[in-house]
PDB file of N, CA and C in Angstrom:
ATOM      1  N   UNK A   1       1.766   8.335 -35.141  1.00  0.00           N
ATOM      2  CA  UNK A   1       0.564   8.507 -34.357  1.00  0.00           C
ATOM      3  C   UNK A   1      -0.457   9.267 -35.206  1.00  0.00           C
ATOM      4  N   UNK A   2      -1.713   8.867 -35.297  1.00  0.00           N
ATOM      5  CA  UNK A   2      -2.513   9.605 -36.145  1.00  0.00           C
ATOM      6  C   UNK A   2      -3.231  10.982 -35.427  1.00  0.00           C
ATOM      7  N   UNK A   3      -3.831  11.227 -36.563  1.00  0.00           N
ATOM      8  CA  UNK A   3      -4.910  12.792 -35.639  1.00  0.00           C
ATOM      9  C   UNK A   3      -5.591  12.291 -34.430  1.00  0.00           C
ATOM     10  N   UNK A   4      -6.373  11.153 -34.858  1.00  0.00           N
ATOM     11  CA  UNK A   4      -7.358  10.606 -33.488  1.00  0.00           C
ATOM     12  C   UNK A   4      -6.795  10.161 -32.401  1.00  0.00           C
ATOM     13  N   UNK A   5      -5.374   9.782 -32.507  1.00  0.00           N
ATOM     14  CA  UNK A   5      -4.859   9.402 -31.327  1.00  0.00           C
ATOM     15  C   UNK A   5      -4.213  10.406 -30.145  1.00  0.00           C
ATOM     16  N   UNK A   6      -4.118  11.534 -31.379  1.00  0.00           N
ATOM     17  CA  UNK A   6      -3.057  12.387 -30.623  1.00  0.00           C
ATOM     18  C   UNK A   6      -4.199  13.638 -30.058  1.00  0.00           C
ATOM     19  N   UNK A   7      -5.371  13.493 -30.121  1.00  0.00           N
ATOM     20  CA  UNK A   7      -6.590  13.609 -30.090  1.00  0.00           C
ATOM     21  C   UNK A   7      -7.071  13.487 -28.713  1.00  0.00           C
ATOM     22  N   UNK A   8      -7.069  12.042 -28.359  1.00  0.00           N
ATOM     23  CA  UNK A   8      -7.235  11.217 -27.373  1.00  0.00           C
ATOM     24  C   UNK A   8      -6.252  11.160 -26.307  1.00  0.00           C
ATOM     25  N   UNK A   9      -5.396  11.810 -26.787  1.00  0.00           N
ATOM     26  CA  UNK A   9      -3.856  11.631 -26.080  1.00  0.00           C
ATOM     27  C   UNK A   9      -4.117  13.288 -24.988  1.00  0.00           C
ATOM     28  N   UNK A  10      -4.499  13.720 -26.103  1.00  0.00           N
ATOM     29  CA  UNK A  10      -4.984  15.163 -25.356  1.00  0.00           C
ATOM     30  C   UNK A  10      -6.071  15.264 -24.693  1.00  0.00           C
ATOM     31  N   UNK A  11      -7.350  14.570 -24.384  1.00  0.00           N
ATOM     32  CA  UNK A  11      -8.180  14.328 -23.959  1.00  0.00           C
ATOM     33  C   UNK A  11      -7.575  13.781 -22.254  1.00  0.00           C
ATOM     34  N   UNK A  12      -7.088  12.988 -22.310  1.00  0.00           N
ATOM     35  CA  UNK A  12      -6.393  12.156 -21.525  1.00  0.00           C
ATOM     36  C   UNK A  12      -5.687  13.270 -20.599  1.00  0.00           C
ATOM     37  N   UNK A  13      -4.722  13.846 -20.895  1.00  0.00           N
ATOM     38  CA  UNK A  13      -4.258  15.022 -20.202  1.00  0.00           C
ATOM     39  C   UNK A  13      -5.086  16.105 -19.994  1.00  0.00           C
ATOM     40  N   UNK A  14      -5.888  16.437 -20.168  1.00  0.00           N
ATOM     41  CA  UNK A  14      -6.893  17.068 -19.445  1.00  0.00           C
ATOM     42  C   UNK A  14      -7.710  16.669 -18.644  1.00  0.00           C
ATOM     43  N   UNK A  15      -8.048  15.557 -18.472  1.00  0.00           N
ATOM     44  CA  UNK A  15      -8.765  14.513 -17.609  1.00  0.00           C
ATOM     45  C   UNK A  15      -7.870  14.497 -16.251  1.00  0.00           C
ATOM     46  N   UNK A  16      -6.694  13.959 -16.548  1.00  0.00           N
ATOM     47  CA  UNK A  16      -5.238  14.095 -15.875  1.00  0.00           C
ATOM     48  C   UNK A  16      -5.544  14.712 -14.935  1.00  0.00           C
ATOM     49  N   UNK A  17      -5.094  16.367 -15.361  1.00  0.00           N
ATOM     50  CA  UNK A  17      -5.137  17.537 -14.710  1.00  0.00           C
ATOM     51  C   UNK A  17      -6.423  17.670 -14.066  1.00  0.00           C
ATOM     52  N   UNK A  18      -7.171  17.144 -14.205  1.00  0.00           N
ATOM     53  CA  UNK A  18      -9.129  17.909 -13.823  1.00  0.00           C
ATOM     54  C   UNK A  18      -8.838  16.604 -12.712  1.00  0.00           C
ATOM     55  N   UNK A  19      -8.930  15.537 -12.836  1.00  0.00           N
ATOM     56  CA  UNK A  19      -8.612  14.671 -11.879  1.00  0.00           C
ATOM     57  C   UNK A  19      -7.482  14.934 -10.442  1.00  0.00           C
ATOM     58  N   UNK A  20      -6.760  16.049 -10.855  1.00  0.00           N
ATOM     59  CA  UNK A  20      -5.997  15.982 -10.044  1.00  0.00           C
ATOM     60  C   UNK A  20      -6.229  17.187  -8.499  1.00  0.00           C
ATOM     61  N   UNK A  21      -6.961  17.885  -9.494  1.00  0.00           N
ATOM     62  CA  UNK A  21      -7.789  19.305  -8.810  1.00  0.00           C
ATOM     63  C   UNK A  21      -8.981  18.524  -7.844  1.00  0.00           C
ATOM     64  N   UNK A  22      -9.586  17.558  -8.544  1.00  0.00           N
ATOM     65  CA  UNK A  22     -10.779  17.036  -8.100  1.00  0.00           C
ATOM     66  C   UNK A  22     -10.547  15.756  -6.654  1.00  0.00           C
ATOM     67  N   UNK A  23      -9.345  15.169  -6.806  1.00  0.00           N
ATOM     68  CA  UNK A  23      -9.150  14.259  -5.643  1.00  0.00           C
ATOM     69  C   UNK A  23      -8.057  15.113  -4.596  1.00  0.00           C
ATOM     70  N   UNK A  24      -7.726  16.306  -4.762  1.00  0.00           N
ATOM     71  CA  UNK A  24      -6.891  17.170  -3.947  1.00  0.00           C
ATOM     72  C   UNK A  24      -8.217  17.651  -3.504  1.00  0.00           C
ATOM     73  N   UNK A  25      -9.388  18.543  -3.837  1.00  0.00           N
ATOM     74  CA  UNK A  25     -10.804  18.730  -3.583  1.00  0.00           C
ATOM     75  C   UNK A  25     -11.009  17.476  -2.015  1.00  0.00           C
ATOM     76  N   UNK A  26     -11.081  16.358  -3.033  1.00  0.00           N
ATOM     77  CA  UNK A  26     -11.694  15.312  -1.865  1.00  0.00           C
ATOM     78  C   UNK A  26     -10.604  14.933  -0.716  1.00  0.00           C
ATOM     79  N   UNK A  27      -9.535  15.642  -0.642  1.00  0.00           N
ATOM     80  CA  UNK A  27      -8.515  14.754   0.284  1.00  0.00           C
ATOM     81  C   UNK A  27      -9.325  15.909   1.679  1.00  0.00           C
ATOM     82  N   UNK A  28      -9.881  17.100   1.278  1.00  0.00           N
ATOM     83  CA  UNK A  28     -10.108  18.065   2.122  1.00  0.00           C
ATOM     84  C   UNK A  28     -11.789  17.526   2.542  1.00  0.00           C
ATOM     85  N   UNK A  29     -12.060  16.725   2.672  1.00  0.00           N
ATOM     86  CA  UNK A  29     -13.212  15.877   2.754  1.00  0.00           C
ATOM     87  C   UNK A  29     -14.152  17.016   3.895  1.00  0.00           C
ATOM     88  N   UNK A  30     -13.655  17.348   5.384  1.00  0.00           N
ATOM     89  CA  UNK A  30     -14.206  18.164   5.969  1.00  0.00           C
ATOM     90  C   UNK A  30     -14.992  19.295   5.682  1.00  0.00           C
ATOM     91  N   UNK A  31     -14.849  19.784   4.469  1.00  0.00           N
ATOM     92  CA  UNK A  31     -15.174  21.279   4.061  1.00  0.00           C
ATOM     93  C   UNK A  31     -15.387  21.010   2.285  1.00  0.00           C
ATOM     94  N   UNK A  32     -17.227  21.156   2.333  1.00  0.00           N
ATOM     95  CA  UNK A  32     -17.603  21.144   0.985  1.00  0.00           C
ATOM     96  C   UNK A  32     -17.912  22.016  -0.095  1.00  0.00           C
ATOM     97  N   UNK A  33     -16.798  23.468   0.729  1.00  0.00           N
ATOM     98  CA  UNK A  33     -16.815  24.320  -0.576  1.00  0.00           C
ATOM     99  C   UNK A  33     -15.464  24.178  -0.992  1.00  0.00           C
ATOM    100  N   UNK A  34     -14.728  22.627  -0.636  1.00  0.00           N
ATOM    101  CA  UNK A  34     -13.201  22.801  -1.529  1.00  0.00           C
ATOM    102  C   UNK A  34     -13.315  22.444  -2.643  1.00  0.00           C
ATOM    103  N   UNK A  35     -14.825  21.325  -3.307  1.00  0.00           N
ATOM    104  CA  UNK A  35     -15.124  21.185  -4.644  1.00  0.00           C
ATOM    105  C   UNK A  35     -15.103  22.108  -5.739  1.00  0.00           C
ATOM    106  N   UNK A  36     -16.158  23.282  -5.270  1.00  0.00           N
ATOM    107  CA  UNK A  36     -15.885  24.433  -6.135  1.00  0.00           C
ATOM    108  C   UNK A  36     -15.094  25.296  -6.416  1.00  0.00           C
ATOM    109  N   UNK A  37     -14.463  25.307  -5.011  1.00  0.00           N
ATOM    110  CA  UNK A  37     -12.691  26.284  -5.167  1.00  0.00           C
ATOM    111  C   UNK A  37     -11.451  25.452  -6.020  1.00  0.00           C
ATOM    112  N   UNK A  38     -11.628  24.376  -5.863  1.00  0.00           N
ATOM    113  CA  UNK A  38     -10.463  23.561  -7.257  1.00  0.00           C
ATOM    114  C   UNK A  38     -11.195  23.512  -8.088  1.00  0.00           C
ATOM    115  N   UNK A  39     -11.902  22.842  -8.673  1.00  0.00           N
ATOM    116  CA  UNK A  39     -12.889  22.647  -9.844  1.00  0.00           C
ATOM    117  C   UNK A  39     -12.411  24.161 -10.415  1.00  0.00           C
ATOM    118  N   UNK A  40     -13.231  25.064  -9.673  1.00  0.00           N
ATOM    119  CA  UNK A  40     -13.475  26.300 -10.628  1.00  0.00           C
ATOM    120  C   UNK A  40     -11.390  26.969 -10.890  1.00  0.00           C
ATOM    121  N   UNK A  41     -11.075  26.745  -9.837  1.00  0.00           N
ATOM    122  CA  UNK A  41      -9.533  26.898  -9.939  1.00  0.00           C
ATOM    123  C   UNK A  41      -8.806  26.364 -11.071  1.00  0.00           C
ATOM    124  N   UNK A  42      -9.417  24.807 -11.417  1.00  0.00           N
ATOM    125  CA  UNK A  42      -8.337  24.161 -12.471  1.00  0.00           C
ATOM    126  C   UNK A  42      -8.869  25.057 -13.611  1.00  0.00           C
ATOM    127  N   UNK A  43     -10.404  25.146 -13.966  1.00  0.00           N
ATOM    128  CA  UNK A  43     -10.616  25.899 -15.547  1.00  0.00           C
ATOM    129  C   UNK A  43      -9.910  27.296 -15.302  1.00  0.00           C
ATOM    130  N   UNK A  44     -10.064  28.241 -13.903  1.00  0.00           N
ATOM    131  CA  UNK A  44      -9.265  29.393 -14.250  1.00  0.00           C
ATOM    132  C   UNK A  44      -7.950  29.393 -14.984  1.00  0.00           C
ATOM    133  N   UNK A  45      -7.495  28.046 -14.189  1.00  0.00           N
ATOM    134  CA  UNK A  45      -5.714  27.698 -14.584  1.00  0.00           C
ATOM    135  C   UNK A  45      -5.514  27.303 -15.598  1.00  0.00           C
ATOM    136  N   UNK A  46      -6.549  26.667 -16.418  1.00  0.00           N
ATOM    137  CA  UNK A  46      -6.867  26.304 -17.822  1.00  0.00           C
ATOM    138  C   UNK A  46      -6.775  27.886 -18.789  1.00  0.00           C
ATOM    139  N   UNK A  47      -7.560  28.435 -18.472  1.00  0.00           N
ATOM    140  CA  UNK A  47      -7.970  29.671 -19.085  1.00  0.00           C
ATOM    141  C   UNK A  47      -6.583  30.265 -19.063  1.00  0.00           C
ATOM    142  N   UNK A  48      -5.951  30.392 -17.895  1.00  0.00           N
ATOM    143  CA  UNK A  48      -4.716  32.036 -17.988  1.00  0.00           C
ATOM    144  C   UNK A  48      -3.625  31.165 -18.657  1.00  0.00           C
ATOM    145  N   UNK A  49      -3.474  30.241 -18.227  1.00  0.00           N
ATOM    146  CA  UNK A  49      -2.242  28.891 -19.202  1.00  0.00           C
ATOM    147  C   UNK A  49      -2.679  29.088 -20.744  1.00  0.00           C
ATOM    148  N   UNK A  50      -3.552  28.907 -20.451  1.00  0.00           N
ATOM    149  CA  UNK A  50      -4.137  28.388 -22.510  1.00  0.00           C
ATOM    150  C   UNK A  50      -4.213  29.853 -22.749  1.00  0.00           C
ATOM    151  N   UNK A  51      -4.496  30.798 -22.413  1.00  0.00           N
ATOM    152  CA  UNK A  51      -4.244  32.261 -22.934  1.00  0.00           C
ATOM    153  C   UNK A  51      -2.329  32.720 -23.061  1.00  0.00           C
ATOM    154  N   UNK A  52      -1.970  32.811 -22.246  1.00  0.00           N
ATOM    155  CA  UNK A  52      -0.309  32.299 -22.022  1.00  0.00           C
ATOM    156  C   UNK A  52       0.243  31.489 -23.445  1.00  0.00           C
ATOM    157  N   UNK A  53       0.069  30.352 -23.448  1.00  0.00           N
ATOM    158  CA  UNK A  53       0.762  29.388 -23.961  1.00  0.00           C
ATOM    159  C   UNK A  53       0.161  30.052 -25.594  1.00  0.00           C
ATOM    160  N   UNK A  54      -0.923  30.360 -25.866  1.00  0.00           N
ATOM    161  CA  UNK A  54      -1.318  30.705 -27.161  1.00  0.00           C
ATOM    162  C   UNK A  54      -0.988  31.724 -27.852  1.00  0.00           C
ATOM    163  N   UNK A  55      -0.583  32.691 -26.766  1.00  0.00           N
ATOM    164  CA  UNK A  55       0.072  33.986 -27.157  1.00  0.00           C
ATOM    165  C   UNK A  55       1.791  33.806 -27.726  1.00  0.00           C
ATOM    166  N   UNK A  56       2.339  32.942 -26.401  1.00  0.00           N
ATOM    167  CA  UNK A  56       4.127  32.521 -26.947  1.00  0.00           C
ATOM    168  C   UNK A  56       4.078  31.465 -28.326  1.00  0.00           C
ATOM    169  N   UNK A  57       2.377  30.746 -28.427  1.00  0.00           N
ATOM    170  CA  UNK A  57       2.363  30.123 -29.524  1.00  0.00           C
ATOM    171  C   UNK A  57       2.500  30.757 -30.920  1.00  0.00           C
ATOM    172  N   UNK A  58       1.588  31.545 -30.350  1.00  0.00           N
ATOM    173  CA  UNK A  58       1.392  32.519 -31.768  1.00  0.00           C
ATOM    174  C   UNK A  58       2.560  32.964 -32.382  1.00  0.00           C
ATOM    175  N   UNK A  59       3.307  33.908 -31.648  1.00  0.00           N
ATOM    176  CA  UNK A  59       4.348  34.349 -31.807  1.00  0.00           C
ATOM    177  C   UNK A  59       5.603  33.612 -31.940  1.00  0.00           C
ATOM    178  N   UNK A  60       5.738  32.660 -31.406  1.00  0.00           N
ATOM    179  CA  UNK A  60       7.317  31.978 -31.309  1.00  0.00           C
ATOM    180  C   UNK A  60       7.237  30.636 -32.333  1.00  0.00           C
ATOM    181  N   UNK A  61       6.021  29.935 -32.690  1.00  0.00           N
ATOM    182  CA  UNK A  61       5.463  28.708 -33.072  1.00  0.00           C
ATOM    183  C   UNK A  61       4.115  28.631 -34.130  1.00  0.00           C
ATOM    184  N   UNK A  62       4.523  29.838 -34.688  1.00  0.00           N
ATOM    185  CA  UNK A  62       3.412  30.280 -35.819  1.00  0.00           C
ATOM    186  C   UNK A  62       3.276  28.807 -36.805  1.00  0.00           C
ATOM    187  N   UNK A  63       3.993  27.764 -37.537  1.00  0.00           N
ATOM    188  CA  UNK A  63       3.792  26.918 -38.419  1.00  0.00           C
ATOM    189  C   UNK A  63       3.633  25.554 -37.996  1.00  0.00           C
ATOM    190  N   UNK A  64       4.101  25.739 -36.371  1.00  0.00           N
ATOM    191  CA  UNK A  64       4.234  24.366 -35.198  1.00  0.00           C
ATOM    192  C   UNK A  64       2.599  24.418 -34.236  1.00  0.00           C
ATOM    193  N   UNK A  65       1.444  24.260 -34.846  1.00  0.00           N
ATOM    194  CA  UNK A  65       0.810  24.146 -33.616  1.00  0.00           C
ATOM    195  C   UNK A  65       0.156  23.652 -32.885  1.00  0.00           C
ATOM    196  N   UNK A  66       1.219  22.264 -33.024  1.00  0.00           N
ATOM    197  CA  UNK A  66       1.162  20.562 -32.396  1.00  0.00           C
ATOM    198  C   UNK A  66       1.804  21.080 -30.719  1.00  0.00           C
ATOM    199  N   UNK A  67       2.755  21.919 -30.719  1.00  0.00           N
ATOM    200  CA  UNK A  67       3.777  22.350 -29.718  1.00  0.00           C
ATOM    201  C   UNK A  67       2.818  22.750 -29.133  1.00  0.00           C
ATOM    202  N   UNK A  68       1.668  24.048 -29.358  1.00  0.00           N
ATOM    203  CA  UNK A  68       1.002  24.805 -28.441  1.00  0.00           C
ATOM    204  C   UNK A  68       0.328  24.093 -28.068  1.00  0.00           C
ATOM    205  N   UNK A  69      -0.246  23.334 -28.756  1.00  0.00           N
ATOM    206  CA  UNK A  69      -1.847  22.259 -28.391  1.00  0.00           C
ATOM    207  C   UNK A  69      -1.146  21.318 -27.354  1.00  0.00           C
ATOM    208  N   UNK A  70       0.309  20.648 -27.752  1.00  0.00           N
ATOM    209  CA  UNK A  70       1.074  19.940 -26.447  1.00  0.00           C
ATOM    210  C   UNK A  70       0.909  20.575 -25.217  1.00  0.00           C
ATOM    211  N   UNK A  71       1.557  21.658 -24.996  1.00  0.00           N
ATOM    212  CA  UNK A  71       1.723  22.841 -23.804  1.00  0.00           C
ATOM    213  C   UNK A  71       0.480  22.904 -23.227  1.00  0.00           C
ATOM    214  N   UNK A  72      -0.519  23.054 -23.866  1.00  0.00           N
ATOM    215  CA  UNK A  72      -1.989  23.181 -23.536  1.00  0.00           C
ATOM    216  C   UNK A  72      -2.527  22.393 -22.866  1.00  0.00           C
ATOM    217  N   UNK A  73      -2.120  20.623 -23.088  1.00  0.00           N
ATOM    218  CA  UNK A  73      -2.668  20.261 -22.633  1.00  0.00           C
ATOM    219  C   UNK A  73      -1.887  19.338 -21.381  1.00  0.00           C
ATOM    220  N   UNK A  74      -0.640  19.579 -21.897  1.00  0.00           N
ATOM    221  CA  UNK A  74       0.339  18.538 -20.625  1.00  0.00           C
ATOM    222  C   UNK A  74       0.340  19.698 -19.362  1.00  0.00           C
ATOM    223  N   UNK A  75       0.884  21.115 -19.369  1.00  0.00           N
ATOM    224  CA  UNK A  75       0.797  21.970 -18.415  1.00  0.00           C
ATOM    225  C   UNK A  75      -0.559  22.000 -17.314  1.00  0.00           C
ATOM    226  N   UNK A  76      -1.473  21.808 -18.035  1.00  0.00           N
ATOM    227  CA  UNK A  76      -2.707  21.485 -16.637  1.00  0.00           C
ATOM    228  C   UNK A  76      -2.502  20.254 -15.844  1.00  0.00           C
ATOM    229  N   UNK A  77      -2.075  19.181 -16.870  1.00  0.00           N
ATOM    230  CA  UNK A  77      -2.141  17.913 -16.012  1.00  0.00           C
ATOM    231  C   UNK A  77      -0.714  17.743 -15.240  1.00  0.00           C
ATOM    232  N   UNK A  78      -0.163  18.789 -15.170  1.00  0.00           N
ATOM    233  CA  UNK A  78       1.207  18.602 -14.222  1.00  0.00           C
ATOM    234  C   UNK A  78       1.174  19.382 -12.929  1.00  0.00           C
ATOM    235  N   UNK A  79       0.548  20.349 -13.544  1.00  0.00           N
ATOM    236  CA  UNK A  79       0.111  21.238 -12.283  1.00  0.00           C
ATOM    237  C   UNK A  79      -1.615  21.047 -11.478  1.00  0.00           C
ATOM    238  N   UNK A  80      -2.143  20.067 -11.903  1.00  0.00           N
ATOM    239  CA  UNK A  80      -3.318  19.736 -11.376  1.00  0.00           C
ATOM    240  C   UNK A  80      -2.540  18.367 -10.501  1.00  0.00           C
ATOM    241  N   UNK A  81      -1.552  17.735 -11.363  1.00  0.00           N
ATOM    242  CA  UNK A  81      -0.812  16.805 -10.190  1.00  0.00           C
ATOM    243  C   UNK A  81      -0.083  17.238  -8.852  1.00  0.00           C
ATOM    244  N   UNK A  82       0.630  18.106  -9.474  1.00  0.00           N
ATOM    245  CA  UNK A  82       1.262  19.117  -8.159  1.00  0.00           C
ATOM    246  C   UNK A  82       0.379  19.636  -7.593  1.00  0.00           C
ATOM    247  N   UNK A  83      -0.553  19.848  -7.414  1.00  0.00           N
ATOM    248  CA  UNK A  83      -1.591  20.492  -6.710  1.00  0.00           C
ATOM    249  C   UNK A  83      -2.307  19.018  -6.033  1.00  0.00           C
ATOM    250  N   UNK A  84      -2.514  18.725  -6.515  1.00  0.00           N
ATOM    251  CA  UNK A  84      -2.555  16.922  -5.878  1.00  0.00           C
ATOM    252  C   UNK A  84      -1.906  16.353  -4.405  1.00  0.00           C
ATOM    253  N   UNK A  85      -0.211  16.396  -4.962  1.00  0.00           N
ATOM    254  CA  UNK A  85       0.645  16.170  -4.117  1.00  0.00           C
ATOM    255  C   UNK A  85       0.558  16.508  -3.078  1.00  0.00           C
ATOM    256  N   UNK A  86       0.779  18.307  -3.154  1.00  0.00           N
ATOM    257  CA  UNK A  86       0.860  19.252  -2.416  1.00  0.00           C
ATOM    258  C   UNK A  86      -0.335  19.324  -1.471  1.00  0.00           C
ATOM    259  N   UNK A  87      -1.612  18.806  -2.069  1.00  0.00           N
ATOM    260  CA  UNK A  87      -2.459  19.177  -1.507  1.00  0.00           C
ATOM    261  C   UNK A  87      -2.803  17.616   0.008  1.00  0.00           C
ATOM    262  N   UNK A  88      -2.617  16.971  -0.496  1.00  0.00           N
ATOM    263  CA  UNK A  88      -2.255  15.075   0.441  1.00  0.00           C
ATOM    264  C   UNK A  88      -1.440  14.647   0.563  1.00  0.00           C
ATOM    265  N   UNK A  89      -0.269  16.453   0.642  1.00  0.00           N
ATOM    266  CA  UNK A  89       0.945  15.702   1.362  1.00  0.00           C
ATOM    267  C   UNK A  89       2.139  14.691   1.167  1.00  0.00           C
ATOM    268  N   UNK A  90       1.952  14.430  -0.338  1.00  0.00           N
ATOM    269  CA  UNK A  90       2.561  13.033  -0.032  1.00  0.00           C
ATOM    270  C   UNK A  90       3.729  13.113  -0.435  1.00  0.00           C
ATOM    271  N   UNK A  91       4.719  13.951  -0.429  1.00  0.00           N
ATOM    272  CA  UNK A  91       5.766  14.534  -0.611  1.00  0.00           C
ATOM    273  C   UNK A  91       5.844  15.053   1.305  1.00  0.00           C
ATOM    274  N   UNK A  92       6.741  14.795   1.510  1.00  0.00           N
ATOM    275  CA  UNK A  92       6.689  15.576   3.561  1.00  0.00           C
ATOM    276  C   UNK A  92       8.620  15.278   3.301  1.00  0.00           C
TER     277      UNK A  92
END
């Protein structure tokens, strides 16, 4: 896989995750300050994750930092899915 793909690959999983904050947002259709409370929620969750993950990077994965940039970017889009789920139910 080259740089640009794995690039794009990461792009993709962040989209993922932001997508997932954003149609859990719209499942709450009644109430139009749930846009800004996920929206601004997924970058917080972005921020304390990617602060998190960069710190165990640093330290545990100093010559690996394909691993951190992985973590970085699959961890939002799993938990912007679970937040998804959770949020429309579709797990009962």
């Amino acid at each position: 896989m080259t740089r640009q793909q794995r690039i794009w690959l990461g792009v993709v999983f962040i989209v993922v995750g932001f997508l997932g904050h954003f149609f859990a947002a719209r499942a709450i259709s009644s109430n139009p300050r749930a846009y800004p409370d996920h929206i601004g929620g997924f970058f917080l969750l972005l921020l304390v994750t990617g602060t998190i993950i960069a710190c165990v990077g640093w330290r545990f994965w100093k010559g690996r930092r394909y691993i951190t940039v992985l973590l970085f970017v699959v961890v939002p889009a799993l938990l912007g899915t679970v937040i998804y789920i959770m949020r429309c139910d579709l797990i009962s």
